[in-house]
PDB file of N, CA and C in Angstrom:
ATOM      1  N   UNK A   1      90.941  95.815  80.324  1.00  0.00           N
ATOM      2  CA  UNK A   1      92.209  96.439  80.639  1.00  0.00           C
ATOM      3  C   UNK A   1      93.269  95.884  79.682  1.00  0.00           C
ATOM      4  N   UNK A   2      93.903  96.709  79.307  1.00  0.00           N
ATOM      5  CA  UNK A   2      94.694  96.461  78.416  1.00  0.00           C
ATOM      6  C   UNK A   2      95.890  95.868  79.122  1.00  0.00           C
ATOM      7  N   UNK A   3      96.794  94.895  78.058  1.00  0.00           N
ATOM      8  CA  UNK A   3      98.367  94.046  78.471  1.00  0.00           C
ATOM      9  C   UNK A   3      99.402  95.256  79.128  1.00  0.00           C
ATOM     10  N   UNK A   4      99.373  96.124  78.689  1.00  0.00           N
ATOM     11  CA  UNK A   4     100.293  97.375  79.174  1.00  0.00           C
ATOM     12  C   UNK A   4      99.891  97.926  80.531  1.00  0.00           C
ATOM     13  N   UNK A   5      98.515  97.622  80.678  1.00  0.00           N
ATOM     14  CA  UNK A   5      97.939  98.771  82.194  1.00  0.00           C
ATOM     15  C   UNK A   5      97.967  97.358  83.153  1.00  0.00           C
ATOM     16  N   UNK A   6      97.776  96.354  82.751  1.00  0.00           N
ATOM     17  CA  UNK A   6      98.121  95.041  83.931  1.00  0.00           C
ATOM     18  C   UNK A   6      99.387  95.334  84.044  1.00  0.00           C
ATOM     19  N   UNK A   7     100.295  95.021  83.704  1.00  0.00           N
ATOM     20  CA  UNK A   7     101.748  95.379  83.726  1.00  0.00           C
ATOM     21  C   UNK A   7     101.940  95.910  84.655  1.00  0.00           C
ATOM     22  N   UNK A   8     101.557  97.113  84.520  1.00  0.00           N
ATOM     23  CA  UNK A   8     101.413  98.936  85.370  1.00  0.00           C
ATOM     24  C   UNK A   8     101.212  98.628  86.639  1.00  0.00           C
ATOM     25  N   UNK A   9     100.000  97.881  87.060  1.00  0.00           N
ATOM     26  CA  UNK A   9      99.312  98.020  88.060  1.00  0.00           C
ATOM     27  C   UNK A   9     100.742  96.524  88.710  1.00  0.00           C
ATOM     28  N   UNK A  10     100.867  95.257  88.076  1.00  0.00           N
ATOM     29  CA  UNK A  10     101.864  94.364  88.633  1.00  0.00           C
ATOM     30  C   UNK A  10     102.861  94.918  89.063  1.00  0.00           C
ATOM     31  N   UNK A  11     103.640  96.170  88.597  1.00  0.00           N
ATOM     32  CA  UNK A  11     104.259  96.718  89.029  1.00  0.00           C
ATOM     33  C   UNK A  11     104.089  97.531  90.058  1.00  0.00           C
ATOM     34  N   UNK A  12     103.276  97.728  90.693  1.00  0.00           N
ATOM     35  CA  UNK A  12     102.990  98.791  91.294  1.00  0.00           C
ATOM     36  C   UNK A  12     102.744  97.877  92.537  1.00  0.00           C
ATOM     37  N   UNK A  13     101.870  96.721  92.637  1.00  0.00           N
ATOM     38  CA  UNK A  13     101.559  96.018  93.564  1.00  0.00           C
ATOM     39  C   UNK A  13     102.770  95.341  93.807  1.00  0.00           C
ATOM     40  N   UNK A  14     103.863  94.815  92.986  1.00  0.00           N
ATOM     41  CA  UNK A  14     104.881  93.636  93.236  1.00  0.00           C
ATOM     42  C   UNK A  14     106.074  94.224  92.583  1.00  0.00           C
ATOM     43  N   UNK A  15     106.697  95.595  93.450  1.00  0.00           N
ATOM     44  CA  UNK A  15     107.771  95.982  92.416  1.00  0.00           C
ATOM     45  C   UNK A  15     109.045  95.634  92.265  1.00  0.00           C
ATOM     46  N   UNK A  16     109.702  95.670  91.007  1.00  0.00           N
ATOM     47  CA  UNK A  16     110.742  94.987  90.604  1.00  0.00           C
ATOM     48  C   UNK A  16     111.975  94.972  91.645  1.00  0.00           C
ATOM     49  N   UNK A  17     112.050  93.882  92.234  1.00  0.00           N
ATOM     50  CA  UNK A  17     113.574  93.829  92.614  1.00  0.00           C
ATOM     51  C   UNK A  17     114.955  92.702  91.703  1.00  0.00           C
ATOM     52  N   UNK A  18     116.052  92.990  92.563  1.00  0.00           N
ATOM     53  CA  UNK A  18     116.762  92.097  92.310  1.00  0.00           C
ATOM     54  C   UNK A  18     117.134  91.067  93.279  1.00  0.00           C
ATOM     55  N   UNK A  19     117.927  90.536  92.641  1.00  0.00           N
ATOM     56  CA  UNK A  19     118.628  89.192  93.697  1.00  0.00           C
ATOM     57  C   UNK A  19     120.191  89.411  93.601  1.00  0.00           C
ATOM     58  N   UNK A  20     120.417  89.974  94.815  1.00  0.00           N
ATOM     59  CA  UNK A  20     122.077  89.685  94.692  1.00  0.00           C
ATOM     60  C   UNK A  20     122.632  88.355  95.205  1.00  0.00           C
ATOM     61  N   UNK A  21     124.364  88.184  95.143  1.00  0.00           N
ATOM     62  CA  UNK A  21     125.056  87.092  96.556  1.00  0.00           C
ATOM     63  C   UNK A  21     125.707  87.886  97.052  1.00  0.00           C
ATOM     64  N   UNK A  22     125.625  87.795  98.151  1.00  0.00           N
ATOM     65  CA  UNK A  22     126.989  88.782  99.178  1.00  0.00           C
ATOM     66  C   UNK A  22     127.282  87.317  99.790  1.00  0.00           C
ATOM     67  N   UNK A  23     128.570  87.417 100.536  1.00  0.00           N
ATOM     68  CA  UNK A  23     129.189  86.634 102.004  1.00  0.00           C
ATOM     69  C   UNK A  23     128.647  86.868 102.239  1.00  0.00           C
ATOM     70  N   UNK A  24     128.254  85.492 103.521  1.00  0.00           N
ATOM     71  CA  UNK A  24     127.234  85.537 104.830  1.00  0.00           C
ATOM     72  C   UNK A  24     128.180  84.520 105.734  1.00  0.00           C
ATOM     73  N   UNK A  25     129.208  85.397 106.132  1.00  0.00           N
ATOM     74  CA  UNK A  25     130.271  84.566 106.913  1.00  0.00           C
ATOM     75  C   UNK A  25     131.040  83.810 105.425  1.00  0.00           C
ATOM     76  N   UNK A  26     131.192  82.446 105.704  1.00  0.00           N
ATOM     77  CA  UNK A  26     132.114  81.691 104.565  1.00  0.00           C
ATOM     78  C   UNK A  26     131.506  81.598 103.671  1.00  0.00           C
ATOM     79  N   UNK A  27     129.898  81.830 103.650  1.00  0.00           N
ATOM     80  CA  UNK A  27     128.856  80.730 102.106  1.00  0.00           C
ATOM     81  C   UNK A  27     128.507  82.095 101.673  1.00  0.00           C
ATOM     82  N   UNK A  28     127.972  82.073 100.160  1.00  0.00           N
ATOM     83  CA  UNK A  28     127.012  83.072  99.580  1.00  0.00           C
ATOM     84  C   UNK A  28     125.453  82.862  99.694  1.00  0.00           C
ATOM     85  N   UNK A  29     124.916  84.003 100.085  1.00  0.00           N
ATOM     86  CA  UNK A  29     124.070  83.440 100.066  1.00  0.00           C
ATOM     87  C   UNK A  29     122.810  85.205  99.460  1.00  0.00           C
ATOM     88  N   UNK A  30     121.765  84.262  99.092  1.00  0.00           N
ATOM     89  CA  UNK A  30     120.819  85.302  98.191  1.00  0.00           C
ATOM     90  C   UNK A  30     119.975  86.263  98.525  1.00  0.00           C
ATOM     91  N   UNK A  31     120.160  87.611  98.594  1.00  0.00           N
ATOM     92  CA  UNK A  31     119.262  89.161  99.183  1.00  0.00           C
ATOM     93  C   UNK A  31     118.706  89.115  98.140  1.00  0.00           C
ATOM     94  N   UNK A  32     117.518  89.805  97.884  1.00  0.00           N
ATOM     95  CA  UNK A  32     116.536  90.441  97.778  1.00  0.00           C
ATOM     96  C   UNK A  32     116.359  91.783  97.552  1.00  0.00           C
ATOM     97  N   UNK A  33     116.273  92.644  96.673  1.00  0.00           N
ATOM     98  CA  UNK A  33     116.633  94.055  97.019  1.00  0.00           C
ATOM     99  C   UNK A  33     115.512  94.813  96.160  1.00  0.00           C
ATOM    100  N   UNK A  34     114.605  95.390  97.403  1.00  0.00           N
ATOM    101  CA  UNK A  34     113.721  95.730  96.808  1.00  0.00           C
ATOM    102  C   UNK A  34     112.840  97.366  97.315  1.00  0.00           C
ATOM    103  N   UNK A  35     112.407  98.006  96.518  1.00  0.00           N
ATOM    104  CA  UNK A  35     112.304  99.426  96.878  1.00  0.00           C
ATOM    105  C   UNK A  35     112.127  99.770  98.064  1.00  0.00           C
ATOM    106  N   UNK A  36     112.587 101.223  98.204  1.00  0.00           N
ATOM    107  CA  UNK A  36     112.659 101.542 100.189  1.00  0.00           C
ATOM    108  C   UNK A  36     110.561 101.335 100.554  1.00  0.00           C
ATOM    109  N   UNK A  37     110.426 101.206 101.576  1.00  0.00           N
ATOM    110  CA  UNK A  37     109.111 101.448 102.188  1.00  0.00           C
ATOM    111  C   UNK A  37     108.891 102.364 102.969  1.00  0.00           C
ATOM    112  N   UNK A  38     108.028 103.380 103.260  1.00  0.00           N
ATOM    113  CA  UNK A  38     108.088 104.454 103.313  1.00  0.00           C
ATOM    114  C   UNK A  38     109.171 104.879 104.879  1.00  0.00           C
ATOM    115  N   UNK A  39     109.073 104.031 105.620  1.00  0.00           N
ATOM    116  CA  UNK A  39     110.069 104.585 106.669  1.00  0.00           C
ATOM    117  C   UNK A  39     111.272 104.737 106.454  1.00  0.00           C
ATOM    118  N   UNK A  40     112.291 103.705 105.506  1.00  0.00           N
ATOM    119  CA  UNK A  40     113.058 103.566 104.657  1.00  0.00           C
ATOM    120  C   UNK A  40     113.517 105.137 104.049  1.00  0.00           C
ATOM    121  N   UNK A  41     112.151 105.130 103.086  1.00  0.00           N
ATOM    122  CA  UNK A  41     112.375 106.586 102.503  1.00  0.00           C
ATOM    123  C   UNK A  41     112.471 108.084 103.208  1.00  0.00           C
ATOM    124  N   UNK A  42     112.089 108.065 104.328  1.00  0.00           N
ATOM    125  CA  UNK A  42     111.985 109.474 105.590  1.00  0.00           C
ATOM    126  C   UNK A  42     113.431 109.021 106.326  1.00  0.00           C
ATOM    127  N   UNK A  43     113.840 107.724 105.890  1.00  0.00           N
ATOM    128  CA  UNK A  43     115.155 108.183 107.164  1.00  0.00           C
ATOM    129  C   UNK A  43     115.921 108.371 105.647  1.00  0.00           C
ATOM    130  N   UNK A  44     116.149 108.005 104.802  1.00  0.00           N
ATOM    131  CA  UNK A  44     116.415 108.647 103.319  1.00  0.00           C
ATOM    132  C   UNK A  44     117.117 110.101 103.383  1.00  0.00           C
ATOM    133  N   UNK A  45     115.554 110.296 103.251  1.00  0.00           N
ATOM    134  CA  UNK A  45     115.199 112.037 103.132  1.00  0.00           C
ATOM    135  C   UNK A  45     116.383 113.057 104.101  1.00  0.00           C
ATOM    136  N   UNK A  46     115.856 112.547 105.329  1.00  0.00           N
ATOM    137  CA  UNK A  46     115.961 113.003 106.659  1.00  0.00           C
ATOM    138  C   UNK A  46     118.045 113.105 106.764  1.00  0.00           C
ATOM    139  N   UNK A  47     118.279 112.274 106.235  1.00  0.00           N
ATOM    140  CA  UNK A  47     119.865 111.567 106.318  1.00  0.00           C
ATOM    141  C   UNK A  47     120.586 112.633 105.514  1.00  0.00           C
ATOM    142  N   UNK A  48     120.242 111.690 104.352  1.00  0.00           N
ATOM    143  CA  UNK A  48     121.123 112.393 103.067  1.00  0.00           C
ATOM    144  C   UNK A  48     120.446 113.388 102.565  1.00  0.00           C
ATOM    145  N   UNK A  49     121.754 114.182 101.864  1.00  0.00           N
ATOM    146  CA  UNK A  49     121.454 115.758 101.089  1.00  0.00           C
ATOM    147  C   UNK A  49     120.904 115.015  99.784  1.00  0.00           C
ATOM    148  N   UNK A  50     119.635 115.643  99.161  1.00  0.00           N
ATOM    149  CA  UNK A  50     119.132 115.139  97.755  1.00  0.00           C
ATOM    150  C   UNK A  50     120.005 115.595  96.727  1.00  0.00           C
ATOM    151  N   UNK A  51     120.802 116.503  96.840  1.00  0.00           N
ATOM    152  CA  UNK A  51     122.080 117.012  95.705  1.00  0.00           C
ATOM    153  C   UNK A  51     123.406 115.931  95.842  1.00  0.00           C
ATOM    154  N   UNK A  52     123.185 114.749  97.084  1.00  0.00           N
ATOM    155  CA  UNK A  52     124.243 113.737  96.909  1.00  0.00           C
ATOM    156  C   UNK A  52     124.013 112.640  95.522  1.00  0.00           C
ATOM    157  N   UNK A  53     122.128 112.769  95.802  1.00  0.00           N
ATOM    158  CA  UNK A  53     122.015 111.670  94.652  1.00  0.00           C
ATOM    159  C   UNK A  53     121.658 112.236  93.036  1.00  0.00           C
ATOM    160  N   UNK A  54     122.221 113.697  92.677  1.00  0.00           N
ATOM    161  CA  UNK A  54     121.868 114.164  91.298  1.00  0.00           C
ATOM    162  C   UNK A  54     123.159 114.873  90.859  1.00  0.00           C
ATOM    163  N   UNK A  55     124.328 115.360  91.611  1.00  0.00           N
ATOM    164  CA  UNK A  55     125.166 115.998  90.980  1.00  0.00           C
ATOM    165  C   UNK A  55     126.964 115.150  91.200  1.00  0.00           C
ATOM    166  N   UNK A  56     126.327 114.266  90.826  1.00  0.00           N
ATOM    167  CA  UNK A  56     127.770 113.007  90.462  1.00  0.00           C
ATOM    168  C   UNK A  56     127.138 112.784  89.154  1.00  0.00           C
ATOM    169  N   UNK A  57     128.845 112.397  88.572  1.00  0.00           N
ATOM    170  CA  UNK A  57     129.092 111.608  87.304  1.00  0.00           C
ATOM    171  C   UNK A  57     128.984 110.547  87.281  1.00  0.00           C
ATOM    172  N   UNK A  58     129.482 109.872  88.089  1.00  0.00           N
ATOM    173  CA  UNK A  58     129.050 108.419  88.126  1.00  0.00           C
ATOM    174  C   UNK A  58     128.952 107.694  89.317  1.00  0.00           C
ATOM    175  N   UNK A  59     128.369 106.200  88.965  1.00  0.00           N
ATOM    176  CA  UNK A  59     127.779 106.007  90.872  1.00  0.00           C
ATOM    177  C   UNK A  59     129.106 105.603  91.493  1.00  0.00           C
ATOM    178  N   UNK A  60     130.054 105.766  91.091  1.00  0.00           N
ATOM    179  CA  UNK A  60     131.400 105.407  92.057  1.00  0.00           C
ATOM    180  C   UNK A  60     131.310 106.512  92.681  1.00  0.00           C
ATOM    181  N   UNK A  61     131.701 107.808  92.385  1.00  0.00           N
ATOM    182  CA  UNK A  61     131.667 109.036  93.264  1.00  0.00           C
ATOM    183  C   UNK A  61     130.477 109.106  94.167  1.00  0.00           C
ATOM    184  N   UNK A  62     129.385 108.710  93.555  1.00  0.00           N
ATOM    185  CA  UNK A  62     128.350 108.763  94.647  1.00  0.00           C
ATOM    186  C   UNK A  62     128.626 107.840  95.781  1.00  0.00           C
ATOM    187  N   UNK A  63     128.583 106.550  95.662  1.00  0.00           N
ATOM    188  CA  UNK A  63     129.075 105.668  96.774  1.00  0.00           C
ATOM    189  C   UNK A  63     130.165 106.223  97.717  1.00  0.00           C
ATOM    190  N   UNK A  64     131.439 106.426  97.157  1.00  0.00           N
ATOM    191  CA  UNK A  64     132.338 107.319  97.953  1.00  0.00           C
ATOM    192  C   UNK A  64     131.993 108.525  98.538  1.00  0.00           C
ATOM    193  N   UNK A  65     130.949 108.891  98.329  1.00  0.00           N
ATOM    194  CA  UNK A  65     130.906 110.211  99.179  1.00  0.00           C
ATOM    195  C   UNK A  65     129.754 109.607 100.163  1.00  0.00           C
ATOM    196  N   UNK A  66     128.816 108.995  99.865  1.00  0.00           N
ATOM    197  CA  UNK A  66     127.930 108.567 101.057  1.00  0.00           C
ATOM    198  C   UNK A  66     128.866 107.554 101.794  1.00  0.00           C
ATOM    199  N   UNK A  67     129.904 106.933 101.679  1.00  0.00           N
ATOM    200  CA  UNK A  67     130.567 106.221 102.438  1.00  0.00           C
ATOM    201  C   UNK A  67     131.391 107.008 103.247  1.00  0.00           C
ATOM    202  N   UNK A  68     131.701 108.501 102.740  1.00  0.00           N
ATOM    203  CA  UNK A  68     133.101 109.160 103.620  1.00  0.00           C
ATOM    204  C   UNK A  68     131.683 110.326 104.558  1.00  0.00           C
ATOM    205  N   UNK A  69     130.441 110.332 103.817  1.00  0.00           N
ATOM    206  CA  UNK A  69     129.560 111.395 104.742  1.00  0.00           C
ATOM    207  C   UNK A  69     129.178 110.775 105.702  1.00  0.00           C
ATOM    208  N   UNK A  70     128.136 109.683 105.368  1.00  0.00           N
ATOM    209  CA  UNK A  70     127.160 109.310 106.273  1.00  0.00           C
ATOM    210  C   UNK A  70     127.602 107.796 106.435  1.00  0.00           C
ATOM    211  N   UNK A  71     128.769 106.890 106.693  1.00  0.00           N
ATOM    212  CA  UNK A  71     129.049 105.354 106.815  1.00  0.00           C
ATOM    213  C   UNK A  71     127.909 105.389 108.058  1.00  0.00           C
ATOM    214  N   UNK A  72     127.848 105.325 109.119  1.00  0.00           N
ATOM    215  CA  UNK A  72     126.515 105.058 109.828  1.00  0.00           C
ATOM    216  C   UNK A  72     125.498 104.204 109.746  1.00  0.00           C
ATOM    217  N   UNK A  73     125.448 105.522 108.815  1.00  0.00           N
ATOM    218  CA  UNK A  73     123.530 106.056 108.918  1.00  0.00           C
ATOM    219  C   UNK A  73     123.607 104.983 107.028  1.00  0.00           C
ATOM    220  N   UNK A  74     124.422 104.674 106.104  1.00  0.00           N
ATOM    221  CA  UNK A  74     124.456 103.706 105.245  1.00  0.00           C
ATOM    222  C   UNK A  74     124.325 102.587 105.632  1.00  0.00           C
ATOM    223  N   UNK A  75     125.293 102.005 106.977  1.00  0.00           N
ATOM    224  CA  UNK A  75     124.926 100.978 107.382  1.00  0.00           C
ATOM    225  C   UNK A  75     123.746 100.677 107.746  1.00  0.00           C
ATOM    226  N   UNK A  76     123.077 101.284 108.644  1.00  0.00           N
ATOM    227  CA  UNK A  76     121.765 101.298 109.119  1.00  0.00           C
ATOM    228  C   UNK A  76     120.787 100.648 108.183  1.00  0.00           C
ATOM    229  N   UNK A  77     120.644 101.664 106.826  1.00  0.00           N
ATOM    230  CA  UNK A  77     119.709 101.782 105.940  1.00  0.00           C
ATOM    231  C   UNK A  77     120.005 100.261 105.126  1.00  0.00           C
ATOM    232  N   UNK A  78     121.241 100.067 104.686  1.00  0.00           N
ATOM    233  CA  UNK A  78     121.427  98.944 104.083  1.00  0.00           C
ATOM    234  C   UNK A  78     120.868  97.679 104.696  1.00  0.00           C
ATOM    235  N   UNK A  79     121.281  98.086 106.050  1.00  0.00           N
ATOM    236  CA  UNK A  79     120.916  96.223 106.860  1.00  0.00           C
ATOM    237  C   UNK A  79     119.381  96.208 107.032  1.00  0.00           C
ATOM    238  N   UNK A  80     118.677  97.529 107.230  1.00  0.00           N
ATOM    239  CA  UNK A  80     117.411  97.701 107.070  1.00  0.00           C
ATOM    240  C   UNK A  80     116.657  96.966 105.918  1.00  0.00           C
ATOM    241  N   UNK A  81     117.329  97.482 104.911  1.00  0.00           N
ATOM    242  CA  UNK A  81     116.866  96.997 103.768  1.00  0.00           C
ATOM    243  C   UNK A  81     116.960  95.326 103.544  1.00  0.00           C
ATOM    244  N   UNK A  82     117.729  94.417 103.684  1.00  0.00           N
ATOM    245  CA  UNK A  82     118.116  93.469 103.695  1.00  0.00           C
ATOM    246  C   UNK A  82     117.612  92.405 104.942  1.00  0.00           C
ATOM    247  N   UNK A  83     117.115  93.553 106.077  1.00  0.00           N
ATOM    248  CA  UNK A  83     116.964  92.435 107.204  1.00  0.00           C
ATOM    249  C   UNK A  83     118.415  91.822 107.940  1.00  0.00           C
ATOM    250  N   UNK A  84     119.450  93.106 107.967  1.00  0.00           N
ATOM    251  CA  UNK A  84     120.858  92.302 109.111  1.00  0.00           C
ATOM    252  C   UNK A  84     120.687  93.807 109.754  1.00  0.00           C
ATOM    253  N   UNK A  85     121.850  93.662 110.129  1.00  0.00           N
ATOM    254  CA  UNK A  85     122.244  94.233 111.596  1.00  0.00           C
ATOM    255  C   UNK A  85     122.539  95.383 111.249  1.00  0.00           C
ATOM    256  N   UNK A  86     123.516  96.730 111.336  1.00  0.00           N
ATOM    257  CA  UNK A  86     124.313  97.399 110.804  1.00  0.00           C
ATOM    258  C   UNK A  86     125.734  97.076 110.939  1.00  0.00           C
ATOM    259  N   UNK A  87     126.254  95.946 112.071  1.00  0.00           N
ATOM    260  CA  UNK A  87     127.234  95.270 112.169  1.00  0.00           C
ATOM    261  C   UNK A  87     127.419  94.504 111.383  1.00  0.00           C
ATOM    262  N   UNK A  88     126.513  93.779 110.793  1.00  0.00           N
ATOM    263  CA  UNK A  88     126.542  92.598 109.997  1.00  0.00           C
ATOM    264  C   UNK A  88     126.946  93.142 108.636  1.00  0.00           C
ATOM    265  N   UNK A  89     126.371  94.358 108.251  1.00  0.00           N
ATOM    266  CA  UNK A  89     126.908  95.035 106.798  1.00  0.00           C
ATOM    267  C   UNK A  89     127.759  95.870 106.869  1.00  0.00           C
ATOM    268  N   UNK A  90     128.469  96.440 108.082  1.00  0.00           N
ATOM    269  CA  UNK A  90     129.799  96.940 108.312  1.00  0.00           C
ATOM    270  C   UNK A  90     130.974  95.798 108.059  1.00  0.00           C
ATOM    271  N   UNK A  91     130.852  94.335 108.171  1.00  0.00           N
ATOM    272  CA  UNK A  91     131.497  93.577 108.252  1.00  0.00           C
ATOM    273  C   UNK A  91     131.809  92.798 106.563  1.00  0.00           C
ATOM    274  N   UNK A  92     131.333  93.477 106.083  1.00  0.00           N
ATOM    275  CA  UNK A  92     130.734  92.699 104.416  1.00  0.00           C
ATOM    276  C   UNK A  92     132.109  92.912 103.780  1.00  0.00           C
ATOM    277  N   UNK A  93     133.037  92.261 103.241  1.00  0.00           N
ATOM    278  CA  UNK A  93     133.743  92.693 102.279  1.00  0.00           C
ATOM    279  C   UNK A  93     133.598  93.891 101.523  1.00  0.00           C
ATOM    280  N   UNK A  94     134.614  94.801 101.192  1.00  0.00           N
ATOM    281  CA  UNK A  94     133.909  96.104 100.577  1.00  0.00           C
ATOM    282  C   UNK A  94     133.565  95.948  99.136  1.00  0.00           C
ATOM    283  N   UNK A  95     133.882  94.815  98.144  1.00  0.00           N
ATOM    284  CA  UNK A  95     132.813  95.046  97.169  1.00  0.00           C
ATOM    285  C   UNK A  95     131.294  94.318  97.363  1.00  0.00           C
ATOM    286  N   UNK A  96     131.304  93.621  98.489  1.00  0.00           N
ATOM    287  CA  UNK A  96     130.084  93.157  98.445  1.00  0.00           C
ATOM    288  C   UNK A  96     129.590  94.472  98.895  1.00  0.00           C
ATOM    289  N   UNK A  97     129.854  95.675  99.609  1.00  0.00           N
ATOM    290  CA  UNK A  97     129.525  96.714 100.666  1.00  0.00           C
ATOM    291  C   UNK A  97     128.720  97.372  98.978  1.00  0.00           C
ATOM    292  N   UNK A  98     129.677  97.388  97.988  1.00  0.00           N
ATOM    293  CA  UNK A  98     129.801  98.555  96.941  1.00  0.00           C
ATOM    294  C   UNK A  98     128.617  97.560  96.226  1.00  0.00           C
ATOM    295  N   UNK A  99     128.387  96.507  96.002  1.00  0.00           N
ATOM    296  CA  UNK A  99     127.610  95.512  94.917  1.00  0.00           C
ATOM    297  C   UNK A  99     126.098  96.123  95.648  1.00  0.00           C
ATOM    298  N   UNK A 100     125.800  95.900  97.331  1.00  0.00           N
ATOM    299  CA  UNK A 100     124.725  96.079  97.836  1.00  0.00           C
ATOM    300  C   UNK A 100     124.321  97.574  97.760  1.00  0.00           C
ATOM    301  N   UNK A 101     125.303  98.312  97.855  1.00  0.00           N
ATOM    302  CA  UNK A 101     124.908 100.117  97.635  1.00  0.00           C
ATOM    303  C   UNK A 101     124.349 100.135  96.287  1.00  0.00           C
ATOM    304  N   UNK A 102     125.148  99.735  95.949  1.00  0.00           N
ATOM    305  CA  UNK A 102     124.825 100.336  94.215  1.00  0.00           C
ATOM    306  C   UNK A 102     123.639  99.499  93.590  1.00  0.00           C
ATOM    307  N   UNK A 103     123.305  98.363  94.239  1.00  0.00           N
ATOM    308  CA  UNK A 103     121.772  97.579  93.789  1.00  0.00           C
ATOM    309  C   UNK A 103     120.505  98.432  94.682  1.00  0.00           C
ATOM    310  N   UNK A 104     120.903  98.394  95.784  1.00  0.00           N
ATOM    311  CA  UNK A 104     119.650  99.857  96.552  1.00  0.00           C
ATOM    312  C   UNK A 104     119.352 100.588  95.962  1.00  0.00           C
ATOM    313  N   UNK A 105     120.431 101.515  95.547  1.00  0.00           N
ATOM    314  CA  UNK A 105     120.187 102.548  94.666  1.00  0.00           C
ATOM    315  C   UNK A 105     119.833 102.052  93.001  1.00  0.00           C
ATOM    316  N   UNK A 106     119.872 101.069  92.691  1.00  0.00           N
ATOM    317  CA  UNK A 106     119.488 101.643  91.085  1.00  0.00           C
ATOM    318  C   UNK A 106     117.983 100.609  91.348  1.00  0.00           C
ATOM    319  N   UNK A 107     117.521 100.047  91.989  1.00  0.00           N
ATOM    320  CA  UNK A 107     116.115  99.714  92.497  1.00  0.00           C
ATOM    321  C   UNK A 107     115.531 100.510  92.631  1.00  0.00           C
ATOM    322  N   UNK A 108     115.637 101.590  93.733  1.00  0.00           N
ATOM    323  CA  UNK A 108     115.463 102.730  93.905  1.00  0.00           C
ATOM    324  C   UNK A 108     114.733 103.753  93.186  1.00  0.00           C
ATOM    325  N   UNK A 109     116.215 104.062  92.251  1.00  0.00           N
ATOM    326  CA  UNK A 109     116.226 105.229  91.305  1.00  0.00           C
ATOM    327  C   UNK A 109     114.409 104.788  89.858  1.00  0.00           C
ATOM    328  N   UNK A 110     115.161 103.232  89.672  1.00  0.00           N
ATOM    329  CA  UNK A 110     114.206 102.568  88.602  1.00  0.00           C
ATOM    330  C   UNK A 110     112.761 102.857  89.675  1.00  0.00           C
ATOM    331  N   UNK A 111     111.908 102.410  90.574  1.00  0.00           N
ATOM    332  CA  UNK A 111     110.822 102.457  91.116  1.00  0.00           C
ATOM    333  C   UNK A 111     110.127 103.625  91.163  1.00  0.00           C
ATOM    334  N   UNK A 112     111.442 104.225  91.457  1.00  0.00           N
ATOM    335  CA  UNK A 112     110.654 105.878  91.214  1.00  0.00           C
ATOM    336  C   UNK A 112     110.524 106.562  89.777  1.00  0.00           C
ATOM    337  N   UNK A 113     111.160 106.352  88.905  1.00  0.00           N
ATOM    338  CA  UNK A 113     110.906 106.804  88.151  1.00  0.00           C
ATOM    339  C   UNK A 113     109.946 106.130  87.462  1.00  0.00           C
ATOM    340  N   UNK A 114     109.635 104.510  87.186  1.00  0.00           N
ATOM    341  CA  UNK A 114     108.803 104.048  86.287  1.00  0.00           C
ATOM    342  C   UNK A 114     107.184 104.134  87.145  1.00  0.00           C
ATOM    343  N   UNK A 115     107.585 104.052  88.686  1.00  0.00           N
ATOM    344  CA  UNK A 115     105.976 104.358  88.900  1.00  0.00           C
ATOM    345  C   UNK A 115     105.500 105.789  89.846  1.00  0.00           C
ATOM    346  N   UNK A 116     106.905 105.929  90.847  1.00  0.00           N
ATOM    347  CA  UNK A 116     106.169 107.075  91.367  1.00  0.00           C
ATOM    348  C   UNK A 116     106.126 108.482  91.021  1.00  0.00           C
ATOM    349  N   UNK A 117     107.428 108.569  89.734  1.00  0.00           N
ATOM    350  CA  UNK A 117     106.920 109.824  89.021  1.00  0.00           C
ATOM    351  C   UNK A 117     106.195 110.089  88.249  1.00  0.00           C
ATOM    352  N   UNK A 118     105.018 109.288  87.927  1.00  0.00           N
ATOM    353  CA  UNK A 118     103.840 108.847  86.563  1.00  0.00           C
ATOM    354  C   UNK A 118     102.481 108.488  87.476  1.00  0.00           C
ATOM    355  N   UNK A 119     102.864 108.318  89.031  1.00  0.00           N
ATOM    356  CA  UNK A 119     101.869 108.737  89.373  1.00  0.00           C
ATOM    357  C   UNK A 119     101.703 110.165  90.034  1.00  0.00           C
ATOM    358  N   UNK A 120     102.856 110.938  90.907  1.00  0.00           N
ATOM    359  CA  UNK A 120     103.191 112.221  90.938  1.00  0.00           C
ATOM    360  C   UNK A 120     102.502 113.555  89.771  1.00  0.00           C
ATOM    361  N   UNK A 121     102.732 113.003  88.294  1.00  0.00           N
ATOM    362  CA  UNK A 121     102.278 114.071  87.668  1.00  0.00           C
ATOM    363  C   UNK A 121     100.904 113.802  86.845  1.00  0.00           C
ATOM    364  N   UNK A 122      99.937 112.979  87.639  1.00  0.00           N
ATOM    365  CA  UNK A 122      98.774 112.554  86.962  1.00  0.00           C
ATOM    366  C   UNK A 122      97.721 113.707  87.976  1.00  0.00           C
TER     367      UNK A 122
END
């Protein structure tokens, strides 16, 4: 197996996240942010319109509009993702709110495109 198809497959088994800091009360402390899992992805689906996440200019407008559509059902998904509450990420300072949206999503966006649309059209 070639250096490129190990890669492939590491990725696929262990996919790329990041590490943010948000507040956690007074201290910072370190998330994890790493692609939805499939329940994740059906309350996704199920939630949001798929034309929220393709016909913005940039991810500020996107954030603002899933924050003025669905605040909720964002909270939900975020604290999901992270392991808190939806109280606990309603309570976040709003750029930590905007730092954690916008790392979901470009985890996200990257996972799917480098593995599940390359396995989609095989």
């Amino acid at each position: 197996m070639s250096e490129a198809n190990v890669e492939k497959e590491l990725r696929i088994i262990f996919p790329p996240t990041k590490t943010i800091q948000l507040r956690d009360g007074e201290e910072l402390k370190d998330f994890q942010i790493k692609p939805f899992k499939t329940k994740q992805l059906v309350k996704v689906l199920n939630v949001f319109d798929t034309k929220d996440f393709v016909s913005f200019d940039s991810e500020r407008d996107l954030i603002m509009t899933l924050l003025s559509k669905h605040i909720k059902e964002l909270f939900e998904l975020l604290g999901d993702v992270i392991g808190k509450s939806p109280e606990w990420v309603e309570d976040l300072y709003i750029d930590d709110l905007v730092l954690l949206g916008k790392t979901v999503l470009e985890v996200n966006v990257d996972f799917f495109n480098r593995t599940v649309t390359p396995t989609l059209k095989k």
